[in-house]
N, C-alpha and C. Protein backbone atom coordinates (compact mmCIF):
# COMPACT_ATOMS: atom_id res chain seq x y z
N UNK A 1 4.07 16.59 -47.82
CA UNK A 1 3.71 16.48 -46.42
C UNK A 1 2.26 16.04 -46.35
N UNK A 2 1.89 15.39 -45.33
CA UNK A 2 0.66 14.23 -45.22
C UNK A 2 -0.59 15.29 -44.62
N UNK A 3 -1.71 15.20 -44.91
CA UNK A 3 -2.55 16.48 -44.36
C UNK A 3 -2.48 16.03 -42.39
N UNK A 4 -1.92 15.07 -42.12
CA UNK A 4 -2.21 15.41 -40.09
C UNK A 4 -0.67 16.08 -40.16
N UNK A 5 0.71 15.91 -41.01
CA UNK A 5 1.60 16.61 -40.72
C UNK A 5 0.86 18.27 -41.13
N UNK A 6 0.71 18.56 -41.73
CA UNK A 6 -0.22 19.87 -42.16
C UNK A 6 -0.84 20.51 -41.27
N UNK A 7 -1.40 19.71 -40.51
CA UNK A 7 -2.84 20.47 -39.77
C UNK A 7 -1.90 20.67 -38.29
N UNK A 8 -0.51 19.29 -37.80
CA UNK A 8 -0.04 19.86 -36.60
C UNK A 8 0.83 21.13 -36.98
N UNK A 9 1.32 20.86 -38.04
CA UNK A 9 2.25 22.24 -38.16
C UNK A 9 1.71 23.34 -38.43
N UNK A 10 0.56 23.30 -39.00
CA UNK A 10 -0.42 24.73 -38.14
C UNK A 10 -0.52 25.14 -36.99
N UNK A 11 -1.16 23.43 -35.96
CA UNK A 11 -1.05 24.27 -34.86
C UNK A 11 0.25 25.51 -34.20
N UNK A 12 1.23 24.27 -34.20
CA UNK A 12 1.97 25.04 -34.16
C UNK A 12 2.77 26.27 -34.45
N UNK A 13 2.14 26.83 -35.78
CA UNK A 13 2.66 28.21 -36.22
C UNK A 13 1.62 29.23 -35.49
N UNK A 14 0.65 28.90 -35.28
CA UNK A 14 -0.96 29.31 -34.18
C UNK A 14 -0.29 29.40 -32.83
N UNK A 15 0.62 28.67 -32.09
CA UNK A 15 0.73 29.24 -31.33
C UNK A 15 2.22 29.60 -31.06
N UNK A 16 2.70 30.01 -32.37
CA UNK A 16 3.61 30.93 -32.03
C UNK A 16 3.35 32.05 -32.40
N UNK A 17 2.24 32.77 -33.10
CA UNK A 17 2.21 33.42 -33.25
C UNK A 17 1.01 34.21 -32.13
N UNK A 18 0.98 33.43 -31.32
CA UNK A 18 -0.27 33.75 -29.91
C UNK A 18 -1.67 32.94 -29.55
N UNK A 19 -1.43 32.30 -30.95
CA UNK A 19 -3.18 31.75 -30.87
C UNK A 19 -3.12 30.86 -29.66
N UNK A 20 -4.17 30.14 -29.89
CA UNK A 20 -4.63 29.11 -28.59
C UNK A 20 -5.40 27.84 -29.20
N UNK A 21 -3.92 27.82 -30.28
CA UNK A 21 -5.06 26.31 -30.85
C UNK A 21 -4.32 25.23 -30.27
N UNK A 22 -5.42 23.83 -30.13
CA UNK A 22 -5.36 22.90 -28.88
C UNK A 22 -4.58 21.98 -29.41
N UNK A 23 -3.29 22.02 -29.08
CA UNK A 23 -2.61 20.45 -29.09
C UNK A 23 -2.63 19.46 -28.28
N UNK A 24 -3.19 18.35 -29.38
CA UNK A 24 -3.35 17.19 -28.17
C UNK A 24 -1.86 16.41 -27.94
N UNK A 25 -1.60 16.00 -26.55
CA UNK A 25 -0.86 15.36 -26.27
C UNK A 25 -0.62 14.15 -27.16
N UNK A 26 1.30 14.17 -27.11
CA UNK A 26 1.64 12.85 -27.88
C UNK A 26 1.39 11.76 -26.50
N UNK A 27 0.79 10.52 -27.10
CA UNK A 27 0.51 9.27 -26.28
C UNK A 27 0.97 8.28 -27.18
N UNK A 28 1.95 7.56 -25.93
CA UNK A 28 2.20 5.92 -26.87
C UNK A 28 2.20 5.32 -25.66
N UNK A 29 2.72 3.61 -26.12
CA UNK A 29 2.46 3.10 -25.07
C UNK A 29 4.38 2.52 -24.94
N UNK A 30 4.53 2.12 -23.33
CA UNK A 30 6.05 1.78 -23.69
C UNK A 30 6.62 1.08 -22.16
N UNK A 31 7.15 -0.17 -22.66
CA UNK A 31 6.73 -0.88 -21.42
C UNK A 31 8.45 0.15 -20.60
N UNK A 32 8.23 -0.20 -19.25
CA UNK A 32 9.01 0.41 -18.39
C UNK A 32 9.77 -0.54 -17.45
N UNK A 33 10.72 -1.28 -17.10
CA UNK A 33 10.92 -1.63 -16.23
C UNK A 33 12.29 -1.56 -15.49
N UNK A 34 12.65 -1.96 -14.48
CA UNK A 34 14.03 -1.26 -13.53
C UNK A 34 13.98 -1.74 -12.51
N UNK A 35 15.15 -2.71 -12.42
CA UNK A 35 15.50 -3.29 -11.08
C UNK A 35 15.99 -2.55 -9.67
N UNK A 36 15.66 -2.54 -8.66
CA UNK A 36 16.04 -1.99 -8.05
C UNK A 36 16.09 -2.94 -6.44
N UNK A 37 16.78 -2.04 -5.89
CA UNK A 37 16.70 -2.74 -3.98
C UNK A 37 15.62 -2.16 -3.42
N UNK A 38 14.55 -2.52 -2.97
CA UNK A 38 13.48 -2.35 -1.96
C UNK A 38 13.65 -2.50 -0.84
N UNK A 39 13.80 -1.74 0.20
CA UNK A 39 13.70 -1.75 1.67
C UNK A 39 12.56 -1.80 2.20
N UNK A 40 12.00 -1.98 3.65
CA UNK A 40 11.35 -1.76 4.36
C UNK A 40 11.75 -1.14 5.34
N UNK A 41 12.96 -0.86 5.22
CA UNK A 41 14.07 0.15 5.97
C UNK A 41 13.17 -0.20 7.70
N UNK A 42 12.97 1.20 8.16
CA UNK A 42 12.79 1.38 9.25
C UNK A 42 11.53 0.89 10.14
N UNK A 43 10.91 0.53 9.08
CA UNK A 43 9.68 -0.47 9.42
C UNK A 43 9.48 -1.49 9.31
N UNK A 44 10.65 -2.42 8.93
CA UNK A 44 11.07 -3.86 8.59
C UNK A 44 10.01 -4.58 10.38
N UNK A 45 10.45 -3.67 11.26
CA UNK A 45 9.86 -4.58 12.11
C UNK A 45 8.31 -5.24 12.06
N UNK A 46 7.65 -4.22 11.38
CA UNK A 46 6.01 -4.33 11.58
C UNK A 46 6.01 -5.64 10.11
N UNK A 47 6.76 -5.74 9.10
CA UNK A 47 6.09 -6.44 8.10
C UNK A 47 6.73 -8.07 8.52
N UNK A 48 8.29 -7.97 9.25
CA UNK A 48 8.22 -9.45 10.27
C UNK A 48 7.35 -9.87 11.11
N UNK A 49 6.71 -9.12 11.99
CA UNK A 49 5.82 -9.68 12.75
C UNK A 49 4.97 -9.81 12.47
N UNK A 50 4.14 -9.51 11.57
CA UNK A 50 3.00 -10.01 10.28
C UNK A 50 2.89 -11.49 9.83
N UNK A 51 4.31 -12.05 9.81
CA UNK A 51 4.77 -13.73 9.76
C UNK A 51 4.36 -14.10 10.95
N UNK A 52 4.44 -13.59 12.07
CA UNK A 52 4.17 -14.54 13.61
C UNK A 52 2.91 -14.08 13.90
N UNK A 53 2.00 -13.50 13.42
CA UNK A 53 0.67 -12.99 13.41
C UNK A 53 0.64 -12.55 14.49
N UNK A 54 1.47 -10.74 14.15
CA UNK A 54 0.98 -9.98 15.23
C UNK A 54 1.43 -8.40 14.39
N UNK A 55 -0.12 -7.39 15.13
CA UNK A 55 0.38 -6.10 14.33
C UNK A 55 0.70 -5.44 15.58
N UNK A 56 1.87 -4.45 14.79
CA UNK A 56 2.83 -3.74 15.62
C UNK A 56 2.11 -1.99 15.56
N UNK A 57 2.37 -1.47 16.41
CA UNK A 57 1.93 -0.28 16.54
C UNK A 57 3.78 0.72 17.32
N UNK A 58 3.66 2.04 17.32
CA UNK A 58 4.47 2.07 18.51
C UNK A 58 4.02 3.42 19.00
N UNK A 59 4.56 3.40 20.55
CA UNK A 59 4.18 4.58 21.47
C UNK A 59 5.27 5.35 22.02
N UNK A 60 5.11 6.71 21.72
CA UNK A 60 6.03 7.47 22.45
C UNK A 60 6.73 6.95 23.83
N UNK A 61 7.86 7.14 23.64
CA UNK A 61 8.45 7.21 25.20
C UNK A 61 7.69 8.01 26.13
N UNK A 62 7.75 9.61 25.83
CA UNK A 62 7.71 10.33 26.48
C UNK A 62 6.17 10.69 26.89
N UNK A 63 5.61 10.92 26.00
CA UNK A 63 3.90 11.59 26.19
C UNK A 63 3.16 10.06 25.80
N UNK A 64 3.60 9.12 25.62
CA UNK A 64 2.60 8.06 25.63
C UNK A 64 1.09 7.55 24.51
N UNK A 65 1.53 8.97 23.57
CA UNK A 65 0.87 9.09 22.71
C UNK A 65 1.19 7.70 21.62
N UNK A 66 0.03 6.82 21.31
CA UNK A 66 0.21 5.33 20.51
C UNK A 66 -0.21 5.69 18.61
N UNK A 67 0.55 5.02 18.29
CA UNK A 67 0.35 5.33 16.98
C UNK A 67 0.25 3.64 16.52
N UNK A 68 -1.11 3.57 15.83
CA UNK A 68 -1.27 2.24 14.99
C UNK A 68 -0.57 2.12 13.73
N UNK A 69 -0.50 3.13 13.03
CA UNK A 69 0.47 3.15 11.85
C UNK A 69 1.68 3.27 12.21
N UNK A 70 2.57 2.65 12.42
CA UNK A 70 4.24 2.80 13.57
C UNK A 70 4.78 3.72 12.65
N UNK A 71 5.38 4.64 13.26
CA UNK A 71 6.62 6.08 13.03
C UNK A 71 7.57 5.78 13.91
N UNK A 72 8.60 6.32 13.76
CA UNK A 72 9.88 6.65 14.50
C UNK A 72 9.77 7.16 15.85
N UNK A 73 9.32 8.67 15.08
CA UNK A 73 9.02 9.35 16.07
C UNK A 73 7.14 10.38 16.31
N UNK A 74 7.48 10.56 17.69
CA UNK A 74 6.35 11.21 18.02
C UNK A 74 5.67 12.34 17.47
N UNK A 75 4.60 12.13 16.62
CA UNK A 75 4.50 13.50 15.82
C UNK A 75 3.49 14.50 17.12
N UNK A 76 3.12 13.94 18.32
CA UNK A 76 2.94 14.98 19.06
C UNK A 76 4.12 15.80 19.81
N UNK A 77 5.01 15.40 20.08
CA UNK A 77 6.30 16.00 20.98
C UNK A 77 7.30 15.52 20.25
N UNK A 78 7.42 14.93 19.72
CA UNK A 78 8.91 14.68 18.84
C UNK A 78 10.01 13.68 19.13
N UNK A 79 9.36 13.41 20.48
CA UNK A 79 10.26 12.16 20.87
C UNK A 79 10.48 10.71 20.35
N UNK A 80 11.23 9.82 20.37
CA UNK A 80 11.39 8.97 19.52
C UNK A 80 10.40 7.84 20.55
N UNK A 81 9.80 7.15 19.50
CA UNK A 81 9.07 5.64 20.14
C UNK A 81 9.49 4.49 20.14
N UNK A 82 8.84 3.58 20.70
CA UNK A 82 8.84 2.07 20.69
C UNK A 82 8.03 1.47 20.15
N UNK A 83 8.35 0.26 19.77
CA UNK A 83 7.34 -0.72 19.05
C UNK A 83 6.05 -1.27 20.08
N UNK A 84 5.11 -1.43 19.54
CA UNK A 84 4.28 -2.12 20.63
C UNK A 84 3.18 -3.14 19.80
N UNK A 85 2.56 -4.09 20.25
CA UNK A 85 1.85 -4.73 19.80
C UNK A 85 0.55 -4.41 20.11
N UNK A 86 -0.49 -4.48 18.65
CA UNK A 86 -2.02 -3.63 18.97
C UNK A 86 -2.39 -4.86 19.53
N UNK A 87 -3.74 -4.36 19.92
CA UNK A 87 -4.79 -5.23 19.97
C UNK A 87 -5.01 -6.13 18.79
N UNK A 88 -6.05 -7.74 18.44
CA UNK A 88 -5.79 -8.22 17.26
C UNK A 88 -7.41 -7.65 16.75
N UNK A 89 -8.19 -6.83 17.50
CA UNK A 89 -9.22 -6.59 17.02
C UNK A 89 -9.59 -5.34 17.37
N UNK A 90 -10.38 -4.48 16.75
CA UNK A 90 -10.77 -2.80 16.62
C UNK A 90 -12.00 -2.79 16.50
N UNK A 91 -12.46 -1.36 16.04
CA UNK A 91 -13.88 -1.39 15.33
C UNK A 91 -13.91 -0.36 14.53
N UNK A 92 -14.56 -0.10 13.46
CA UNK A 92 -14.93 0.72 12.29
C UNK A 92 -15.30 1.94 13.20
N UNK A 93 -13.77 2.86 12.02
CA UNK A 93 -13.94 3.83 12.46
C UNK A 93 -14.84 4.78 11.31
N UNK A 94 -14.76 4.21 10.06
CA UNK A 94 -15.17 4.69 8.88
C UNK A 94 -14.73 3.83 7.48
N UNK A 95 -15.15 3.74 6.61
CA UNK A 95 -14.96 3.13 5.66
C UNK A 95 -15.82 3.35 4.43
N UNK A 96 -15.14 3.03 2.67
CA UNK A 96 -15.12 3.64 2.10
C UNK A 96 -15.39 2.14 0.89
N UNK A 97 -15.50 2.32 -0.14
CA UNK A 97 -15.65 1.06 -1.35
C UNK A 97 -14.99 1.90 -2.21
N UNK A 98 -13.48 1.11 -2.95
CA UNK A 98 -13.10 1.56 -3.81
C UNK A 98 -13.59 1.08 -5.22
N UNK A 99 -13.57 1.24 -6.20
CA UNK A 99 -14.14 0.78 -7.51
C UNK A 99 -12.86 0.83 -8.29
N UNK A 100 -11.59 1.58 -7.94
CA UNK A 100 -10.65 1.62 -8.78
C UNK A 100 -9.07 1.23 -7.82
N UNK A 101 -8.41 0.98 -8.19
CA UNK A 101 -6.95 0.55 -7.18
C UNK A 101 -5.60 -0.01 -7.68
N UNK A 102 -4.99 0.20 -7.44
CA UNK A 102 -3.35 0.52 -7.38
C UNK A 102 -2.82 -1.34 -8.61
N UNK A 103 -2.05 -1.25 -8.78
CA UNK A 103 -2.25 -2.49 -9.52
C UNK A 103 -2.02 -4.15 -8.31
N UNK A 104 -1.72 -3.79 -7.15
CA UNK A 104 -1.74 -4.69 -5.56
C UNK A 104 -3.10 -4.94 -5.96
N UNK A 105 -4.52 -4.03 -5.90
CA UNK A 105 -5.48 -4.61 -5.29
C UNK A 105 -6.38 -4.36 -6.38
N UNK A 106 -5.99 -4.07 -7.83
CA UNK A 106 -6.86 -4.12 -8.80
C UNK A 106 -7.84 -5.03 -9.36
N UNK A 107 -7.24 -6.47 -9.03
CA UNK A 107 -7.90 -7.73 -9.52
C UNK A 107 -9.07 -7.72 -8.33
N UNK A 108 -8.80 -7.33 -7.00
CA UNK A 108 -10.22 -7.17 -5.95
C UNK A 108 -11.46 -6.20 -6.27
N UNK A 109 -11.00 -5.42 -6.89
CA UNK A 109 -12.17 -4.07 -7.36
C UNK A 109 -13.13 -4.67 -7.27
N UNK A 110 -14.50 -4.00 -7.23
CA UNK A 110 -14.51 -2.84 -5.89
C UNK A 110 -13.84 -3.82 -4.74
N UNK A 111 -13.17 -3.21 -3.77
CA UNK A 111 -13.24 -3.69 -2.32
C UNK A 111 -13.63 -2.36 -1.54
N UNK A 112 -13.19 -2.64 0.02
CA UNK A 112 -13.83 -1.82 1.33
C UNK A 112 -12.27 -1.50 1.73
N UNK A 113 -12.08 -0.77 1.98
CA UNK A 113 -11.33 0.14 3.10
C UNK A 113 -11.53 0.12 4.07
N UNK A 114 -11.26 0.18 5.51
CA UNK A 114 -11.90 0.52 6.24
C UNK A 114 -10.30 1.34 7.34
N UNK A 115 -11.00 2.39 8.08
CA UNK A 115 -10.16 3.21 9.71
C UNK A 115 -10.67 2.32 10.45
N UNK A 116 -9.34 1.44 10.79
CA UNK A 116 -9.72 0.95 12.41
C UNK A 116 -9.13 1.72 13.57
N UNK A 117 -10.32 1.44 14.75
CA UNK A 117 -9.82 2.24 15.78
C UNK A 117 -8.94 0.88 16.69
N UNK A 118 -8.39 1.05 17.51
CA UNK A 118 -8.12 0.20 18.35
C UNK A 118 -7.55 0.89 19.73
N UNK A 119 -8.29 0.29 20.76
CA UNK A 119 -8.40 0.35 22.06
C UNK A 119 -7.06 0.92 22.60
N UNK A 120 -6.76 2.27 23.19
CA UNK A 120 -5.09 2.97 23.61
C UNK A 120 -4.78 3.32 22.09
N UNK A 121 -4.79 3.36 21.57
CA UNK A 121 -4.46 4.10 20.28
C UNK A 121 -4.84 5.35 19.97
N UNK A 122 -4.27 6.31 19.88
CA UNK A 122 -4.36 7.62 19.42
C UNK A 122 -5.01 7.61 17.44
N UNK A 123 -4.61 7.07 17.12
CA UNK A 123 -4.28 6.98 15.48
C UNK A 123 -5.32 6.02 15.41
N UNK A 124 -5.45 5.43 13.86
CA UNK A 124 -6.73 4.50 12.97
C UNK A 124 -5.52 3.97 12.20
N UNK A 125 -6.05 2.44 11.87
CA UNK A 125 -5.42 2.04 10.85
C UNK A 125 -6.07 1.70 9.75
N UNK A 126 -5.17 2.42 8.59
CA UNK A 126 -6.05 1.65 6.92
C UNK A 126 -5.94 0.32 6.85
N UNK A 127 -6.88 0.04 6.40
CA UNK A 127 -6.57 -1.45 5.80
C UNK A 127 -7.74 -2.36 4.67
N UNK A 128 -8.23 -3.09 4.06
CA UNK A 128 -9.39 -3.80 3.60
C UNK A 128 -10.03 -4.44 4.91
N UNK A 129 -10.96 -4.27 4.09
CA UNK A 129 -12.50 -5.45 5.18
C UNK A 129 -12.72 -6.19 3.67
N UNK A 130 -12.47 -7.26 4.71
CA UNK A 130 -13.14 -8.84 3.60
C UNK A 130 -14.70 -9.32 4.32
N UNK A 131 -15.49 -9.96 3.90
CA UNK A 131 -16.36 -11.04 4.53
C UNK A 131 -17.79 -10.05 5.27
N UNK A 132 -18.02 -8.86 4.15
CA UNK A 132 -19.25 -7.89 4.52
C UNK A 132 -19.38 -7.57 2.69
N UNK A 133 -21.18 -7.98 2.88
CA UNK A 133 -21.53 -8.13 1.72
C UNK A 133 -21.99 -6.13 1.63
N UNK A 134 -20.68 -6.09 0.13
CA UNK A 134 -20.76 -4.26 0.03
C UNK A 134 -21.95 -3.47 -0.39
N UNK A 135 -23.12 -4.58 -1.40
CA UNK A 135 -24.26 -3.78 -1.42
C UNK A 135 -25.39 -3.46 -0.50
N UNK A 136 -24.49 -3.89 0.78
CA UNK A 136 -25.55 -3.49 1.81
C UNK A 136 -24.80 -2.77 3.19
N UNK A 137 -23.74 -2.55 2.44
CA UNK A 137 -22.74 -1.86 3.50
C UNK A 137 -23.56 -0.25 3.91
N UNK A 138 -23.40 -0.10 4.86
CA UNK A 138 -23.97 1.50 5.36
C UNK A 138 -23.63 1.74 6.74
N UNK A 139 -24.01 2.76 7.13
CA UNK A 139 -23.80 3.53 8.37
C UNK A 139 -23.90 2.55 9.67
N UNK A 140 -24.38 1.18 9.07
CA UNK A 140 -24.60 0.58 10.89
C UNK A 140 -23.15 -0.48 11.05
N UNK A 141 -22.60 0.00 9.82
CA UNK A 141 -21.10 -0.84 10.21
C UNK A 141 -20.19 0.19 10.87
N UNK A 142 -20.43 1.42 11.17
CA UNK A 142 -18.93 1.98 11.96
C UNK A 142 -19.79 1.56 13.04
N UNK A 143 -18.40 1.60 13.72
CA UNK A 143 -18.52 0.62 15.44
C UNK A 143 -18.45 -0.56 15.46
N UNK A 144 -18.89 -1.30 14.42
CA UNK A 144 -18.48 -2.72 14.45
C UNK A 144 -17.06 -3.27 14.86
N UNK A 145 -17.26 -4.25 15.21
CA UNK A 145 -15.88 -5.17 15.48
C UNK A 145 -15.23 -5.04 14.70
N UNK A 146 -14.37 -5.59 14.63
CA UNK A 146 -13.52 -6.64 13.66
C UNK A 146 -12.30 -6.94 13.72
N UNK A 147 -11.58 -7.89 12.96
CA UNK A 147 -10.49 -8.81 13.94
C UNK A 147 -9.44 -8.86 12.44
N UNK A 148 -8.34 -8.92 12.80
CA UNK A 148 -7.44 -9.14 12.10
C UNK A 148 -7.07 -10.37 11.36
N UNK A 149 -6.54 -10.18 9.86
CA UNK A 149 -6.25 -11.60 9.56
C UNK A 149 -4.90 -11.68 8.97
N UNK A 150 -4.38 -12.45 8.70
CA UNK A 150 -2.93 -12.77 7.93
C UNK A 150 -3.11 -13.44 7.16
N UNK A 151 -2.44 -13.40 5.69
CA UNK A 151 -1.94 -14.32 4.65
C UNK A 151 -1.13 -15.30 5.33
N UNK A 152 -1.69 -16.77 5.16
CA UNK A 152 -1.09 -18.02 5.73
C UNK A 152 0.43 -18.25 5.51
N UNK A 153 0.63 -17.66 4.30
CA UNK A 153 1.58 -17.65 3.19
C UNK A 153 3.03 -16.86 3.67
N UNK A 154 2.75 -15.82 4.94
CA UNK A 154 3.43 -15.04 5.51
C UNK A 154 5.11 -15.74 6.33
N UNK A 155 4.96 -17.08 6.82
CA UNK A 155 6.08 -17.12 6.89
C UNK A 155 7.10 -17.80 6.06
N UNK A 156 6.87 -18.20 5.04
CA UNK A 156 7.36 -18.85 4.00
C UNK A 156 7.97 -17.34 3.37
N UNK A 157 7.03 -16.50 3.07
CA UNK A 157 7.56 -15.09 2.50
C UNK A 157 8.69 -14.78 3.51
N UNK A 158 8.90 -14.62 4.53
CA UNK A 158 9.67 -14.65 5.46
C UNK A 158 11.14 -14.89 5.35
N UNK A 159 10.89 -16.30 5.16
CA UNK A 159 11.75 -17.84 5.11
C UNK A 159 12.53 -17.18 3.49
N UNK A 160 11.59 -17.24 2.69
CA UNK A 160 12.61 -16.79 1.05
C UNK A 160 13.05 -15.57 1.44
N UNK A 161 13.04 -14.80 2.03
CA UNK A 161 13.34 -12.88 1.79
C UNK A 161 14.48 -13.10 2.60
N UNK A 162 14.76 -13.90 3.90
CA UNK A 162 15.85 -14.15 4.60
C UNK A 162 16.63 -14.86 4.41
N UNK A 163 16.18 -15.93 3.27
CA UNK A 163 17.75 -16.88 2.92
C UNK A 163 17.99 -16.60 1.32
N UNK A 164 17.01 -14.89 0.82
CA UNK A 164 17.48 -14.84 -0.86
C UNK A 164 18.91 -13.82 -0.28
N UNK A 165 20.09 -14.47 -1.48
CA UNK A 165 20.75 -13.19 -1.30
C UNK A 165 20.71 -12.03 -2.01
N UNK A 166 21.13 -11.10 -1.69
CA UNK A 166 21.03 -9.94 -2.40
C UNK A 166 22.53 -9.29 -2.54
N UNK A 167 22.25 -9.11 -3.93
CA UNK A 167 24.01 -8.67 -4.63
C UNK A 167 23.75 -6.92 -5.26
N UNK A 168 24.09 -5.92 -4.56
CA UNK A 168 23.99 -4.96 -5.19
C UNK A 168 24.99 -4.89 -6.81
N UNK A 169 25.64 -5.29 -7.13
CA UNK A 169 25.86 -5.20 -8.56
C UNK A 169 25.74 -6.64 -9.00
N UNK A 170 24.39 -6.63 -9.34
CA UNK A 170 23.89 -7.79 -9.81
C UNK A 170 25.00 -7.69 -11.54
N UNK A 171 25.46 -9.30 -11.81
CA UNK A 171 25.71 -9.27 -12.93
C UNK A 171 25.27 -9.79 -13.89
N UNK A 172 24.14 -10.18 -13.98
CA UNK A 172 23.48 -10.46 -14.79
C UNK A 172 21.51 -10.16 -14.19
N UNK A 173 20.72 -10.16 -15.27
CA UNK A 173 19.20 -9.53 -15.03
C UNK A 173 18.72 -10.89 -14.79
N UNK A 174 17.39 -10.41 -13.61
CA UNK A 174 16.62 -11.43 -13.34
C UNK A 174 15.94 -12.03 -14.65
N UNK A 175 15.85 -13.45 -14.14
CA UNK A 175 14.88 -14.24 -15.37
C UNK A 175 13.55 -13.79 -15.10
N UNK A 176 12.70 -14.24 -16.04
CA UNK A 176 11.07 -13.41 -15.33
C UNK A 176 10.65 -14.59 -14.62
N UNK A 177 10.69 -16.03 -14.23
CA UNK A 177 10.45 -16.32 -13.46
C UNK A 177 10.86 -15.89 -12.11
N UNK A 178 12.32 -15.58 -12.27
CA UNK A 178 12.76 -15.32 -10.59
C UNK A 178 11.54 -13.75 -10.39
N UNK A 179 11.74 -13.07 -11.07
CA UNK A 179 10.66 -11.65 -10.75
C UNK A 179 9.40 -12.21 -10.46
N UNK A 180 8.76 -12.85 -10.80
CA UNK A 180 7.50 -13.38 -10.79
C UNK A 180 7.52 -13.92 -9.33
N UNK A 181 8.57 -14.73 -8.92
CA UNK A 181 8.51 -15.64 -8.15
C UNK A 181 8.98 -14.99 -6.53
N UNK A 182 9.94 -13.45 -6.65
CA UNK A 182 10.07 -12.71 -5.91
C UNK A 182 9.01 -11.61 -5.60
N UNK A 183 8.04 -11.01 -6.60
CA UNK A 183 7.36 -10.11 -6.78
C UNK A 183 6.08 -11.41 -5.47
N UNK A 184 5.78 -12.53 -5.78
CA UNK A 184 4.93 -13.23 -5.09
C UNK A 184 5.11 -13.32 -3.48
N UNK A 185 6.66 -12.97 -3.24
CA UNK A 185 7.12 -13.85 -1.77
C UNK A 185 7.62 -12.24 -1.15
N UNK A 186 7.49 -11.39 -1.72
CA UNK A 186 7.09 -10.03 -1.28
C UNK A 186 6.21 -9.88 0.09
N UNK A 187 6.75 -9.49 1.20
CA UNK A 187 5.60 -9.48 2.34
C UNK A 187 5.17 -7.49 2.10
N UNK A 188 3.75 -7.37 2.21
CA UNK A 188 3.05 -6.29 1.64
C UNK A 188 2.01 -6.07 2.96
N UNK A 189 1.18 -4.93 2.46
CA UNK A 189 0.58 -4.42 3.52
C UNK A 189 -1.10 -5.21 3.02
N UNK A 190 -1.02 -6.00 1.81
CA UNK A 190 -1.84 -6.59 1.49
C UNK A 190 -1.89 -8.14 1.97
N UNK A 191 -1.44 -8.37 2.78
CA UNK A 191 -1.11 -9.91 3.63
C UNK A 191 -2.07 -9.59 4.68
N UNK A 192 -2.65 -8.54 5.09
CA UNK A 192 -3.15 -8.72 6.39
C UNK A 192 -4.48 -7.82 5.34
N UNK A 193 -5.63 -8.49 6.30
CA UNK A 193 -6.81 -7.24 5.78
C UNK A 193 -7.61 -7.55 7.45
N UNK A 194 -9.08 -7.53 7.34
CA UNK A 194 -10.08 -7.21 8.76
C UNK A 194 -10.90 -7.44 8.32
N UNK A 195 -11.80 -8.32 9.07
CA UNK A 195 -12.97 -9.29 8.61
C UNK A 195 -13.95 -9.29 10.31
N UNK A 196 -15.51 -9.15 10.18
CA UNK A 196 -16.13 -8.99 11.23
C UNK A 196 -15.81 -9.76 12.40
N UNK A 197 -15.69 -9.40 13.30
CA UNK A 197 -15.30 -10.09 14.50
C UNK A 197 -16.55 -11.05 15.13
């Protein structure tokens, strides 16, 4: 037996017998992947109208309470809402510089975050700020404007997502171009960001 088989099978007799000696985690690396169906289920409406450059919000029936991030239903009274269209411009409600991010917005690192408020809205929406230079970002940007933008690219994404078909028992696996080429025509919450008004 090899002295690292030696030294783990110590640990391990150490802590069966109570000790508290430190095993380090096994780590490898191992690629992962899995096809699946992606919805936008119940919010399909807000990422279509993103193609006709417009953001959707919706407002209670009942108490009138507006939500910029669209829900179903009313998380003040419970009643179910409607869709509505925001304003195309807000102002900083707060905002933040990430240095680290999701693998969507990793190649941007650092970017800005920013809570927009918008005018009848109860709620803030997340989103990026483009076109504000970040080493001089500070406190005199909440309140600022700023105006909405769209990926140009949005109704073409559109156009492929509505004439791809989709076969739940796919019989055979995507090529990596088609993944590549679907993973691109993907409409995302990264098509739209907010840039100074």
């Amino acid at each position: 037996m090899g002295n690292i088989l030696k030294e783990e099978l110590g640990k391990i007799e150490s802590l069966l017998k109570g000790g508290a000696s430190k095993i380090e985690p096994l780590l490898y690396e191992q690629s992962y992947e899995v096809e699946y169906l992606m919805s936008h289920g119940q919010d399909s409406p807000f990422f279509i109208a993103l193609a006709f450059e417009k953001l959707l919000g919706t407002r209670c029936k009942a108490c009138q309470h507006t939500y910029a991030t669209p829900r179903p239903f009313c998380m003040n009274c419970g009643k179910a809402c409607d869709w509505v269209e925001l304003p195309a411009a807000g102002k900083i409600h707060s905002f933040t510089i990430c240095h680290f991010g999701s693998e969507e917005f990793l190649k941007e690192t650092p970017y800005m975050l920013v809570l927009v408020e918008f005018e009848g809205c109860n709620t803030l929406f997340l989103s990026r700020l483009r076109g504000v230079d970040q080493a001089r970002a500070g406190l005199d940007l909440i309140g600022k404007r700023v105006g909405v933008k769209f990926n140009p690219a949005l109704k073409d994404k559109l156009e492929f997502m509505r004439k791809r078909k989709i076969h739940y028992k796919r019989t055979k696996a995507l090529s990596p171009e088609e993944k590549e080429l679907i993973k691109r025509m993907e409409i995302r919450t990264s098509d739209i960001w907010f840039e100074p008004a």
